[in-house]
N, C-alpha and C. Protein backbone atom coordinates (compact mmCIF):
# COMPACT_ATOMS: atom_id res chain seq x y z
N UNK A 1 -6.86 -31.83 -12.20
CA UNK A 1 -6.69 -31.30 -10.87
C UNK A 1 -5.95 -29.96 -10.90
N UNK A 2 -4.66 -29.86 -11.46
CA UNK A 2 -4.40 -28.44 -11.60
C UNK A 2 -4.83 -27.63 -12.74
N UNK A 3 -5.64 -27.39 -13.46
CA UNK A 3 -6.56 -27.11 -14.51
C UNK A 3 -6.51 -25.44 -14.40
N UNK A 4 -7.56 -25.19 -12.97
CA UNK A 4 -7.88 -23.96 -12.75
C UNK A 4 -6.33 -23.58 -11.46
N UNK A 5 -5.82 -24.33 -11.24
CA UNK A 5 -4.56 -23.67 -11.03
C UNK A 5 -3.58 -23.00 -12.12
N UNK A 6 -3.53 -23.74 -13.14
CA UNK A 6 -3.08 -23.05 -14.68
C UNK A 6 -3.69 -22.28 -15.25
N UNK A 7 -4.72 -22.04 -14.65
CA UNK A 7 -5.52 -20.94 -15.41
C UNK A 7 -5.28 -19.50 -14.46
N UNK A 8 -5.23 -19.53 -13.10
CA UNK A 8 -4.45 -18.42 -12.90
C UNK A 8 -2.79 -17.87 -12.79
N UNK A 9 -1.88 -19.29 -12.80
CA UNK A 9 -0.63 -18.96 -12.96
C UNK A 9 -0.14 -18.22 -14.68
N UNK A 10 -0.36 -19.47 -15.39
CA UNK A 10 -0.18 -18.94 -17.00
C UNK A 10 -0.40 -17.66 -17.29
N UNK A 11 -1.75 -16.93 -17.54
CA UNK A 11 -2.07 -15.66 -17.49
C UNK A 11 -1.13 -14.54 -16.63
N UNK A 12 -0.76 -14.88 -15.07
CA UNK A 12 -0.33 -14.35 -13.99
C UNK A 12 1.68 -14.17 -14.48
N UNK A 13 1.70 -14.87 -15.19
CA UNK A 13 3.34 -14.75 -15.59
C UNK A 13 3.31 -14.24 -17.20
N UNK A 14 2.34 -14.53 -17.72
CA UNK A 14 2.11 -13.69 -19.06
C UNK A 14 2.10 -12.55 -18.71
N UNK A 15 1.32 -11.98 -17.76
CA UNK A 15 1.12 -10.50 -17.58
C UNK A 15 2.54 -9.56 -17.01
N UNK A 16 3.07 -10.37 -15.76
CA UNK A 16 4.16 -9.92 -15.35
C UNK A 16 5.64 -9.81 -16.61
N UNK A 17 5.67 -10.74 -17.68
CA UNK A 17 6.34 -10.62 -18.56
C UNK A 17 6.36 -9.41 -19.34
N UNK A 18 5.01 -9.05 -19.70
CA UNK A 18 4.38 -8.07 -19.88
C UNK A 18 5.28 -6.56 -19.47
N UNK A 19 5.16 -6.78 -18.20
CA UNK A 19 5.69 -5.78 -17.58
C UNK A 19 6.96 -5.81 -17.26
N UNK A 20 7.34 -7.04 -17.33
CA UNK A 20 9.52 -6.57 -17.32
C UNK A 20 9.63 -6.15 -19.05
N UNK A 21 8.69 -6.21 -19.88
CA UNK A 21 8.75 -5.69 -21.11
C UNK A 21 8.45 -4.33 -21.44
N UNK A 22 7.92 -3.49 -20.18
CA UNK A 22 7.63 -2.23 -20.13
C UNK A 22 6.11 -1.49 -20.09
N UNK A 23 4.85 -2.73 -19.99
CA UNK A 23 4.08 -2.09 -19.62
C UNK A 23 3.22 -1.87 -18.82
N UNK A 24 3.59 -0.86 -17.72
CA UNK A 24 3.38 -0.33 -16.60
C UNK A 24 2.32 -0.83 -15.86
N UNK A 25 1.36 -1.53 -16.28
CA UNK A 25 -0.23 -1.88 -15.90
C UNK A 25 0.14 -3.47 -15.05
N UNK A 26 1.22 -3.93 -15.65
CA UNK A 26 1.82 -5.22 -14.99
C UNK A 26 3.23 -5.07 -14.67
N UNK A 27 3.47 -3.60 -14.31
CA UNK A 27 5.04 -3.33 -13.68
C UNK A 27 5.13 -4.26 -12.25
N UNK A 28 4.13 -4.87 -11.47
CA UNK A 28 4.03 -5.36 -10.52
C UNK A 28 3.63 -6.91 -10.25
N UNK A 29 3.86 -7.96 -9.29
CA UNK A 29 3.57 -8.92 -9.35
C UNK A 29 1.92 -8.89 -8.57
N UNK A 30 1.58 -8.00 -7.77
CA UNK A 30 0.46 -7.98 -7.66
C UNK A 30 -0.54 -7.35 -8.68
N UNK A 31 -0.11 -6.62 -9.48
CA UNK A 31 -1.24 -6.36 -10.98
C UNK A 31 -1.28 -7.48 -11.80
N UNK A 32 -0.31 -8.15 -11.57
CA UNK A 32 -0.11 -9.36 -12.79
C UNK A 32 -0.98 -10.72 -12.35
N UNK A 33 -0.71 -10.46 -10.93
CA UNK A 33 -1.62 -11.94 -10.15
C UNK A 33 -3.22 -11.27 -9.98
N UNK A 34 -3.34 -10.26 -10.31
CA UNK A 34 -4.73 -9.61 -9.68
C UNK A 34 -5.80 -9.78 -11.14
N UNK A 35 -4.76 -9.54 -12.36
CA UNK A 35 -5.02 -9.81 -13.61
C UNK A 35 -5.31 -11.13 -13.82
N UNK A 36 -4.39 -12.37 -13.48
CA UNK A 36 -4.20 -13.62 -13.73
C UNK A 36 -5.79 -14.24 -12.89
N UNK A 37 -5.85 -13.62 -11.87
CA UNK A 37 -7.48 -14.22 -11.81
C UNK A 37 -8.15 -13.84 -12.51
N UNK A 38 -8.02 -12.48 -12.80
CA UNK A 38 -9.64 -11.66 -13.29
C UNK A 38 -9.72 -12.91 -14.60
N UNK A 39 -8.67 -13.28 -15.32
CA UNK A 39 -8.72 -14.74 -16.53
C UNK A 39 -9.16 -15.58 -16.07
N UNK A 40 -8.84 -16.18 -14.93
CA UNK A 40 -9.26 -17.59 -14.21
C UNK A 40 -10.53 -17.53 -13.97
N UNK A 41 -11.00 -16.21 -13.45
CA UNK A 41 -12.55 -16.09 -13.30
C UNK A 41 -13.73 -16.63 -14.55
N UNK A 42 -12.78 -15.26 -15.72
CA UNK A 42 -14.09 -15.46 -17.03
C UNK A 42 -13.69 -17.25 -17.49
N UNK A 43 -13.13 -17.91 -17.61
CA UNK A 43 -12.56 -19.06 -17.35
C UNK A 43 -13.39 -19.86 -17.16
N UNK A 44 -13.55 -19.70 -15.87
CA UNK A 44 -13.93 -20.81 -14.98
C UNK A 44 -15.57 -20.47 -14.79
N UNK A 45 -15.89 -19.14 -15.32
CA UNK A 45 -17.69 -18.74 -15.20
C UNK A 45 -17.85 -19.04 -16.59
N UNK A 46 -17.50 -19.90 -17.21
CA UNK A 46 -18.22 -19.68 -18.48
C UNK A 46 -19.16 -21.55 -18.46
N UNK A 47 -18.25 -22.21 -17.16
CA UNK A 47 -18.56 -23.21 -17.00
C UNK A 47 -19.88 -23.51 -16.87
N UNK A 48 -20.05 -21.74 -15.69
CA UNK A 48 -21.68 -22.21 -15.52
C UNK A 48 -22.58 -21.78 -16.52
N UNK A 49 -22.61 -21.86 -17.66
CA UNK A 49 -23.45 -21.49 -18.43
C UNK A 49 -23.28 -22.10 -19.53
N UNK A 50 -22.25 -23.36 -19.72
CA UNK A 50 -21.91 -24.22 -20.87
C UNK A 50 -23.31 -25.78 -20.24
N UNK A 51 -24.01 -25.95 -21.44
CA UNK A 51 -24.55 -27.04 -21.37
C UNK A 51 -23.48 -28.38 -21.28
N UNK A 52 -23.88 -29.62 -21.08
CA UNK A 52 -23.00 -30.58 -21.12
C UNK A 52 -22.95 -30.65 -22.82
N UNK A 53 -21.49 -30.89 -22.52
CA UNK A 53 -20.58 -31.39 -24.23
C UNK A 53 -19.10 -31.66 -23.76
N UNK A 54 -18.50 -31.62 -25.18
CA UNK A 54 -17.11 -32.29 -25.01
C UNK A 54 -16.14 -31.66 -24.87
N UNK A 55 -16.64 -30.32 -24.23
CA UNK A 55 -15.58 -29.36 -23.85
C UNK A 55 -14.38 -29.59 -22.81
N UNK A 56 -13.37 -29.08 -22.34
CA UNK A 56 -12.57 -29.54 -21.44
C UNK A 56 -13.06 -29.02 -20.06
N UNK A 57 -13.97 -27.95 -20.19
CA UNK A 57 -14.54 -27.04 -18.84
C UNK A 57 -15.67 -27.92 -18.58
N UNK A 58 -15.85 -28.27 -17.31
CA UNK A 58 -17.10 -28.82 -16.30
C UNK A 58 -18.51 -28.15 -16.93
N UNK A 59 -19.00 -28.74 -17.02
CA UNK A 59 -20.79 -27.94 -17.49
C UNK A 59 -21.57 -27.48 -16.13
N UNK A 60 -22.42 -26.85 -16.84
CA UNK A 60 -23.78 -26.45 -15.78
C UNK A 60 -24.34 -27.78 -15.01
N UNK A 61 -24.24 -28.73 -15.57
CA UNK A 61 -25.03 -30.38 -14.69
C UNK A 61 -23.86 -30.64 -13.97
N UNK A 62 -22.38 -30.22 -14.29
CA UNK A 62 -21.54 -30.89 -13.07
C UNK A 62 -21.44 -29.57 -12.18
N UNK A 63 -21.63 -28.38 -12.29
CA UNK A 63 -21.33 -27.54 -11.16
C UNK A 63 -22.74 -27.58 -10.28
N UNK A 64 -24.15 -27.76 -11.15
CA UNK A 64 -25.36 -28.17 -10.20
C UNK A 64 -24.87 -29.39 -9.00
N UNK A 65 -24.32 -30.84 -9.72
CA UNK A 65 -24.15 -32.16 -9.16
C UNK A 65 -23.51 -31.59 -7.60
N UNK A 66 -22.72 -30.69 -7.84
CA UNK A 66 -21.57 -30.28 -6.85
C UNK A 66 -21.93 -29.26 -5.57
N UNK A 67 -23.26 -28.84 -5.73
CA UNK A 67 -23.86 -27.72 -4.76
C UNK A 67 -24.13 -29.13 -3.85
N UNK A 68 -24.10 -28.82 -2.50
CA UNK A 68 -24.25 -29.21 -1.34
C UNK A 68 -25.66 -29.41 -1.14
N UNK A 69 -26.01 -30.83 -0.69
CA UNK A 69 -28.07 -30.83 -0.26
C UNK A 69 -28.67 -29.86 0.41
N UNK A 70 -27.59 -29.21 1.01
CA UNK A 70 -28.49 -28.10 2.13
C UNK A 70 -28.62 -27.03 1.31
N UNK A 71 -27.95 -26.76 0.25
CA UNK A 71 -28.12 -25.23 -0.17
C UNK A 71 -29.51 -25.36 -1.70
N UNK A 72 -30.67 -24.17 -1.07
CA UNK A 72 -32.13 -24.11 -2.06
C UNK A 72 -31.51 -24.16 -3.49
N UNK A 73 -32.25 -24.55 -4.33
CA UNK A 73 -31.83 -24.21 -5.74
C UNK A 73 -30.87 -24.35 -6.28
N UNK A 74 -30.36 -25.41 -6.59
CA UNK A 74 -28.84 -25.40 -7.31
C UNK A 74 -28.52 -24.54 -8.35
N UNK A 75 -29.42 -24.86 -9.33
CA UNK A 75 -29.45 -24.16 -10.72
C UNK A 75 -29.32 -23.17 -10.62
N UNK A 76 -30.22 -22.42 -9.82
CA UNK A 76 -29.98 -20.67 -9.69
C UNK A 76 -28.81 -20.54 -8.97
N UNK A 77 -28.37 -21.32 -8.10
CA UNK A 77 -27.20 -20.71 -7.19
C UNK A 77 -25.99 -20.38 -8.22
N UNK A 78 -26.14 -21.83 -9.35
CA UNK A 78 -24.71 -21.74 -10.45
C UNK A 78 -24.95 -20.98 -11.11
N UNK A 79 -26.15 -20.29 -11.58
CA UNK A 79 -26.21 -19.31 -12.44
C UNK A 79 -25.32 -18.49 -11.94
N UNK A 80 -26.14 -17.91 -10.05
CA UNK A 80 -25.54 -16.76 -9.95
C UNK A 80 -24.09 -16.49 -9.78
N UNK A 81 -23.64 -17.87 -9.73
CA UNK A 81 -22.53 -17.75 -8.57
C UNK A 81 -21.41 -17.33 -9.84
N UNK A 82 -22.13 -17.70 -11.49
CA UNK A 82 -21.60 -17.62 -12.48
C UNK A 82 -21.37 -16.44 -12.89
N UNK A 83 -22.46 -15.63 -12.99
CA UNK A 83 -22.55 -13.91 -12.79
C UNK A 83 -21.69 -13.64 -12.09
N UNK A 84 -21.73 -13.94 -10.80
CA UNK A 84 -20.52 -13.11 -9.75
C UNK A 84 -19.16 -13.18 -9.86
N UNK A 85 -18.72 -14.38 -10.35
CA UNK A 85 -17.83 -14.37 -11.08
C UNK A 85 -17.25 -13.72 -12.06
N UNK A 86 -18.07 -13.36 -13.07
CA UNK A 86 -18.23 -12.40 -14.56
C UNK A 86 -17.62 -10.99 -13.72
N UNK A 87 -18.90 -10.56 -12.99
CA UNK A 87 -18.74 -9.39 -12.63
C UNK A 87 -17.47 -8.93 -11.60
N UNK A 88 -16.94 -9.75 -10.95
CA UNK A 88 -15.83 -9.81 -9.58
C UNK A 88 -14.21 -9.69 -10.68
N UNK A 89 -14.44 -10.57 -12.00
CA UNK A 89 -13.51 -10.68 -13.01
C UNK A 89 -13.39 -8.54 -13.61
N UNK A 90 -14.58 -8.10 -14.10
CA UNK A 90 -14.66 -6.91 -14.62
C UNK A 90 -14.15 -5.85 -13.62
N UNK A 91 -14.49 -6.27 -12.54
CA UNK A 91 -14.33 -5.09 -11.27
C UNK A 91 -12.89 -5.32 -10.88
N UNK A 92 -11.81 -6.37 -11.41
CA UNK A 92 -10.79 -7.02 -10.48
C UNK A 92 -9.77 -5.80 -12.19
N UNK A 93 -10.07 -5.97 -13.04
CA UNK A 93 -9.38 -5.09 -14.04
C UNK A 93 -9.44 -3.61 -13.65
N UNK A 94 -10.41 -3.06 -13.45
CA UNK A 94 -10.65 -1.77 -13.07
C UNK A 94 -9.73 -1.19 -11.65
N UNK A 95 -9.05 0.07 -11.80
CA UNK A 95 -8.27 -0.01 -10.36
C UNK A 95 -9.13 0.88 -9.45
N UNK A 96 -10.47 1.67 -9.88
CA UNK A 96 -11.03 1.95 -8.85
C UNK A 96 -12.12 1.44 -8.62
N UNK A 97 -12.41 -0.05 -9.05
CA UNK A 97 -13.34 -0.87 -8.06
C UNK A 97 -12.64 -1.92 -7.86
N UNK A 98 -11.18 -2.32 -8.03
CA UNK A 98 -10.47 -3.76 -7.48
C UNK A 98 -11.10 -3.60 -6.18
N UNK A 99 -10.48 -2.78 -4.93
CA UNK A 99 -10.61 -3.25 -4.06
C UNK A 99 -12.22 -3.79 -3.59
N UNK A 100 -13.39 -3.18 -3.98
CA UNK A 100 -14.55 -3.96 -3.71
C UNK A 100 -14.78 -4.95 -4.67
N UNK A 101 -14.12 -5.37 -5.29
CA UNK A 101 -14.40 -6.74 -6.17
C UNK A 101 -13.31 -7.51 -5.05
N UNK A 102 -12.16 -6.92 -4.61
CA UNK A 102 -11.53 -8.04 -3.77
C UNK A 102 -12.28 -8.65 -2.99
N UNK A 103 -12.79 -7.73 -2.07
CA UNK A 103 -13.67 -8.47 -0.69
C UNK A 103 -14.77 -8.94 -1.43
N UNK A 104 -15.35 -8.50 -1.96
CA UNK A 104 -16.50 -9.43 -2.77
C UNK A 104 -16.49 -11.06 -3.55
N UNK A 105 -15.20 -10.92 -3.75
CA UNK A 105 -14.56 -12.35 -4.78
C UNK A 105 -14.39 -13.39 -3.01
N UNK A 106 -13.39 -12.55 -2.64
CA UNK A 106 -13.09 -13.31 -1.44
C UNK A 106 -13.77 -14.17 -0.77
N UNK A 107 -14.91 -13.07 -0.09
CA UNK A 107 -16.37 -14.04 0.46
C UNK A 107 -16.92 -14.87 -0.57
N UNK A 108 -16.76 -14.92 -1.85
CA UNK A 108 -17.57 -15.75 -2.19
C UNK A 108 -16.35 -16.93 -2.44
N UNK A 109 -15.42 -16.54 -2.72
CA UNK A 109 -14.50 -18.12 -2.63
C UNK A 109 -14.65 -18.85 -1.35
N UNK A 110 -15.15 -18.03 -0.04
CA UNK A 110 -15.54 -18.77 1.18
C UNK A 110 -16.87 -19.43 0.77
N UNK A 111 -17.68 -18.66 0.50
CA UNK A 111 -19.01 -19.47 -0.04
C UNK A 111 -19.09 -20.47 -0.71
N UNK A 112 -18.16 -20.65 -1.47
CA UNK A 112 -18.43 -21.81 -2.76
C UNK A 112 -17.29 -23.22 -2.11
N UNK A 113 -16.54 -22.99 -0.93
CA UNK A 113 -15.81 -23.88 -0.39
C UNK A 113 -16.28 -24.92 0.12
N UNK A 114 -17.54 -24.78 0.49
CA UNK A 114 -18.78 -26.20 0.50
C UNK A 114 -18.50 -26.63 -0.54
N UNK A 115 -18.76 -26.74 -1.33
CA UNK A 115 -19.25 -27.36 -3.03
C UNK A 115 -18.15 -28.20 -2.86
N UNK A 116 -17.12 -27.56 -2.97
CA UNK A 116 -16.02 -28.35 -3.13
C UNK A 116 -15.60 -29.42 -2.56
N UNK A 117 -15.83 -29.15 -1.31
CA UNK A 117 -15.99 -30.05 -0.35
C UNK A 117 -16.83 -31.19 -0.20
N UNK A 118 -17.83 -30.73 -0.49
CA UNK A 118 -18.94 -31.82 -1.15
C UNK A 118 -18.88 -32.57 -2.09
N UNK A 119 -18.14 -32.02 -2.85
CA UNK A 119 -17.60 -33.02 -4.16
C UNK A 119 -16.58 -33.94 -4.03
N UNK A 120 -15.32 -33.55 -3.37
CA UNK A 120 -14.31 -33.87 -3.21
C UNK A 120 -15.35 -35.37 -2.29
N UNK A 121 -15.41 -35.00 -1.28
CA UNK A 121 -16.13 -36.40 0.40
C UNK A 121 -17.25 -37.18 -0.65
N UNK A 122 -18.00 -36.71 -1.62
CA UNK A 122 -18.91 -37.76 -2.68
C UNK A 122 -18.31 -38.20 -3.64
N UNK A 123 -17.39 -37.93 -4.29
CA UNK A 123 -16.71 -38.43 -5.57
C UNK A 123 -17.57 -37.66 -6.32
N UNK A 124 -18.01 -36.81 -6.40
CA UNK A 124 -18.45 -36.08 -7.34
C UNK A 124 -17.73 -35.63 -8.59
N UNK A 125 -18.03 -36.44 -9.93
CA UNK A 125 -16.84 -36.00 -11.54
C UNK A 125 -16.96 -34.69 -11.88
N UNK A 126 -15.76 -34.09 -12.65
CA UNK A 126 -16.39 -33.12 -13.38
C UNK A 126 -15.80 -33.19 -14.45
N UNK A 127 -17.03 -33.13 -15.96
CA UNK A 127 -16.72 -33.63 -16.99
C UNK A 127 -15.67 -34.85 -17.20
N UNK A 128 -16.40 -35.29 -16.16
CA UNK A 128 -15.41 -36.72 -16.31
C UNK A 128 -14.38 -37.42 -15.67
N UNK A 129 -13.52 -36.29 -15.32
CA UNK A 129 -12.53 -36.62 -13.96
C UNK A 129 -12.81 -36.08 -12.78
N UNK A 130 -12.17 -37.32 -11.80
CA UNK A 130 -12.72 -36.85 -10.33
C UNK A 130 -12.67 -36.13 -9.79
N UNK A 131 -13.08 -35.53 -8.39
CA UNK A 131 -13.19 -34.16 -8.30
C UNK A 131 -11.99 -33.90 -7.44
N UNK A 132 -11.32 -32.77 -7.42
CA UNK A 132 -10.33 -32.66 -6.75
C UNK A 132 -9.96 -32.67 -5.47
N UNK A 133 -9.11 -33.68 -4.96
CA UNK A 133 -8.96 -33.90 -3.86
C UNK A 133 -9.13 -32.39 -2.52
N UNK A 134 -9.76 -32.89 -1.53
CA UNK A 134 -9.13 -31.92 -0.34
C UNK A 134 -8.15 -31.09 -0.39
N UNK A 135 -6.60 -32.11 -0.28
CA UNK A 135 -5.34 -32.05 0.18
C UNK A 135 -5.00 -30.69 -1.15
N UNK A 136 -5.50 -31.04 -2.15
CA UNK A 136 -5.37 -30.10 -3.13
C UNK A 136 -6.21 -28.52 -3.34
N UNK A 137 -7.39 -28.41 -3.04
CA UNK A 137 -8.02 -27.93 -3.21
C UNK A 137 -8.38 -26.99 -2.35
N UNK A 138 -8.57 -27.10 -0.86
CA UNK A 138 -8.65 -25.99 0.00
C UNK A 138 -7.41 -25.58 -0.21
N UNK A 139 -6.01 -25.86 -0.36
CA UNK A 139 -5.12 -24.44 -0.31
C UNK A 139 -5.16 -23.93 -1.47
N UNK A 140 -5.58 -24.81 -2.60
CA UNK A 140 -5.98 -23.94 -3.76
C UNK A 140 -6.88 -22.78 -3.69
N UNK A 141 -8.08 -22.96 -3.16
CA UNK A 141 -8.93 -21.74 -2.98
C UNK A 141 -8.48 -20.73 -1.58
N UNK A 142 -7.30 -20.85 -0.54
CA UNK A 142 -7.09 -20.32 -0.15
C UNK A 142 -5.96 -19.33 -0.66
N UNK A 143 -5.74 -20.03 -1.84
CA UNK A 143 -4.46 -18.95 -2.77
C UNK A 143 -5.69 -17.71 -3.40
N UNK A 144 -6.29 -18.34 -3.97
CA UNK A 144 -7.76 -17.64 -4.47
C UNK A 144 -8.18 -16.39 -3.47
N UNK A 145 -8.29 -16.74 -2.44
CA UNK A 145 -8.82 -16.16 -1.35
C UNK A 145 -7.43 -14.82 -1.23
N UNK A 146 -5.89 -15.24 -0.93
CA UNK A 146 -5.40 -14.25 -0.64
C UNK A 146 -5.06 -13.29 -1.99
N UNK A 147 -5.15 -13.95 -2.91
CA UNK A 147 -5.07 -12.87 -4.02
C UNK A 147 -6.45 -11.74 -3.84
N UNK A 148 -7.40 -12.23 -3.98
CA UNK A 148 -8.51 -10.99 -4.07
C UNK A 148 -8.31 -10.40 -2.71
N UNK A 149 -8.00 -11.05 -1.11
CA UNK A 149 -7.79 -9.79 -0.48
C UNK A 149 -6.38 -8.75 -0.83
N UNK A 150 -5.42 -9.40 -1.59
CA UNK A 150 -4.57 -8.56 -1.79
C UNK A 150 -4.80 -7.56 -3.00
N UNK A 151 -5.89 -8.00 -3.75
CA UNK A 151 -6.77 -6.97 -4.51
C UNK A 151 -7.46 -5.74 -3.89
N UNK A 152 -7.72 -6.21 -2.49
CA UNK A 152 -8.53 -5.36 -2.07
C UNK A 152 -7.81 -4.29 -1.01
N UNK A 153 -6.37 -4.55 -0.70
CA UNK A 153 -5.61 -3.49 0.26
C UNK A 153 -5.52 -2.33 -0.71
N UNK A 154 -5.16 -1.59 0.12
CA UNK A 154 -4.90 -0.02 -0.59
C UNK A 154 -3.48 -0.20 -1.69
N UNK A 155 -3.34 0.28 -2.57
CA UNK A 155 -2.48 0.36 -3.67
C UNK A 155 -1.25 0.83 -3.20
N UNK A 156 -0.20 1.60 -3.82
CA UNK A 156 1.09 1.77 -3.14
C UNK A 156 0.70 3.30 -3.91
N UNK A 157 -0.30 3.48 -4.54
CA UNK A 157 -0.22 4.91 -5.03
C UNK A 157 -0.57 5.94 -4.00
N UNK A 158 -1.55 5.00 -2.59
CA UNK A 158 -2.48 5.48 -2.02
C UNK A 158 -1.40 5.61 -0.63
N UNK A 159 -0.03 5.11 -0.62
CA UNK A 159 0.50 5.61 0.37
C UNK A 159 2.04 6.08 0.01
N UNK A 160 2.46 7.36 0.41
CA UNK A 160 2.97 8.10 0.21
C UNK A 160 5.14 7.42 0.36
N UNK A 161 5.52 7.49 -0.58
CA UNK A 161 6.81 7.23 -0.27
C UNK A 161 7.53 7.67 0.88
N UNK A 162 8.93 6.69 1.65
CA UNK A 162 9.62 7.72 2.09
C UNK A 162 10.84 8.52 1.72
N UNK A 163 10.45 8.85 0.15
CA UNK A 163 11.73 9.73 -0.03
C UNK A 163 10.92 10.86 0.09
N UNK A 164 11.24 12.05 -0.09
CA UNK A 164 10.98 13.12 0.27
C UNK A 164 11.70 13.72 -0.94
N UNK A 165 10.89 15.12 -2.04
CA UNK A 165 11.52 16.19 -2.34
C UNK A 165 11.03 17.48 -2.43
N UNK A 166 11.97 18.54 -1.73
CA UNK A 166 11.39 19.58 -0.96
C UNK A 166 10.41 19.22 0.39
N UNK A 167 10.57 18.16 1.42
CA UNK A 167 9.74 18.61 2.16
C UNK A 167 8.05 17.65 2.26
N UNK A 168 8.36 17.20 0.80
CA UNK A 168 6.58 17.05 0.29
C UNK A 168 6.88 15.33 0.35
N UNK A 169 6.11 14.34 0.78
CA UNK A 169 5.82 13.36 0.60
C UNK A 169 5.87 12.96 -1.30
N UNK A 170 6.76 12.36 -1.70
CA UNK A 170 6.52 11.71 -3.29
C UNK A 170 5.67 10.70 -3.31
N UNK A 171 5.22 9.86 -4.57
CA UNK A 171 4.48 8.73 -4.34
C UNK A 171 5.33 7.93 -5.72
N UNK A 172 5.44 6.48 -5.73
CA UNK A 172 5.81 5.62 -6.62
C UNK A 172 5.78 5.95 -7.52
N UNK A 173 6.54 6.13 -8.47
CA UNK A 173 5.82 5.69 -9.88
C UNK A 173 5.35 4.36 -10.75
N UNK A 174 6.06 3.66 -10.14
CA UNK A 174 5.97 1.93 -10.30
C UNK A 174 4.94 1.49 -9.50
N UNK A 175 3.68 2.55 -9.03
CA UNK A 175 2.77 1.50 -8.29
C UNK A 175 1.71 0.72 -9.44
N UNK A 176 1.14 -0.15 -9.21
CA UNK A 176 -0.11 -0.55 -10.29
C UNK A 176 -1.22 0.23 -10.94
């Protein structure tokens, strides 16, 4: 149950360590949490493209099991939803496409909140253990959710300090 919650904290305090160690790319707790998904992502997309085995990650037959009856095509949906993942992870490292990988990750953590849901109300397993409760799981993906929009606000580079020298607006140096 907390699995893919450890998969973005661990990374997310590795990185910030990182940066009380001096390097600048995780001087911040939002580079470090923005980082700590972009891990949780490749992570958690590799699921959809692992056949079933004895791995500790859910396979392609339990993230199919878990798509909702109403939605066409399972298979393709996990493919893609696996891709988007990949790609939302690549764009979430980069600082001039975070913010459109934010809103992009975002909506799709709304998108994929069926599944879950569906799994959770069927007993739906994955790789074996049950699927994660409700009570657990929507505020889990709503943590999900506010990290990539906080991926996606403007940076602190992009707004101007208020100290002032000579006159001129300065900007951070400690932004991400």
């Amino acid at each position: 149950m907390f699995g893919t919650l450890m998969l973005l904290v661990g990374p997310t305090m590795a990185f910030r360590l990182l940066g009380t160690s001096g390097i600048n790319r995780f001087a911040t707790w939002r580079a470090s949490s923005v980082h700590g998904l972009a891990v949780m992502l490749v992570a958690t997309a590799t699921a959809h493209f692992t056949p079933q085995s004895g791995s500790v990650m859910p396979s392609h037959d339990d993230l199919v099991a878990m798509v909702p009856p109403f939605a066409p095509f399972p298979r393709v949906l996990v493919y893609a939803t696996g891709v988007l993942e990949l790609l939302g992870a690549a764009g979430l490292v980069r600082t001039a496409t975070r913010p459109t990988a934010g809103i992009g990750l975002a909506a799709l953590f709304v998108l994929l909140l069926p599944a879950n849901v569906h799994a959770a109300i069927e007993g739906i397993p994955l790789n074996g253990d049950p699927a994660t409760p409700l009570w657990f799981r929507i505020p889990e993906q709503m943590l999900f959710i506010a990290i990539a929009l906080w991926a996606a606000s403007p940076t602190d580079r992009a707004k101007p300090s208020l100290r002032r020298s000579r006159g001129v607006p300065t900007r951070s140096r400690y932004a991400p």
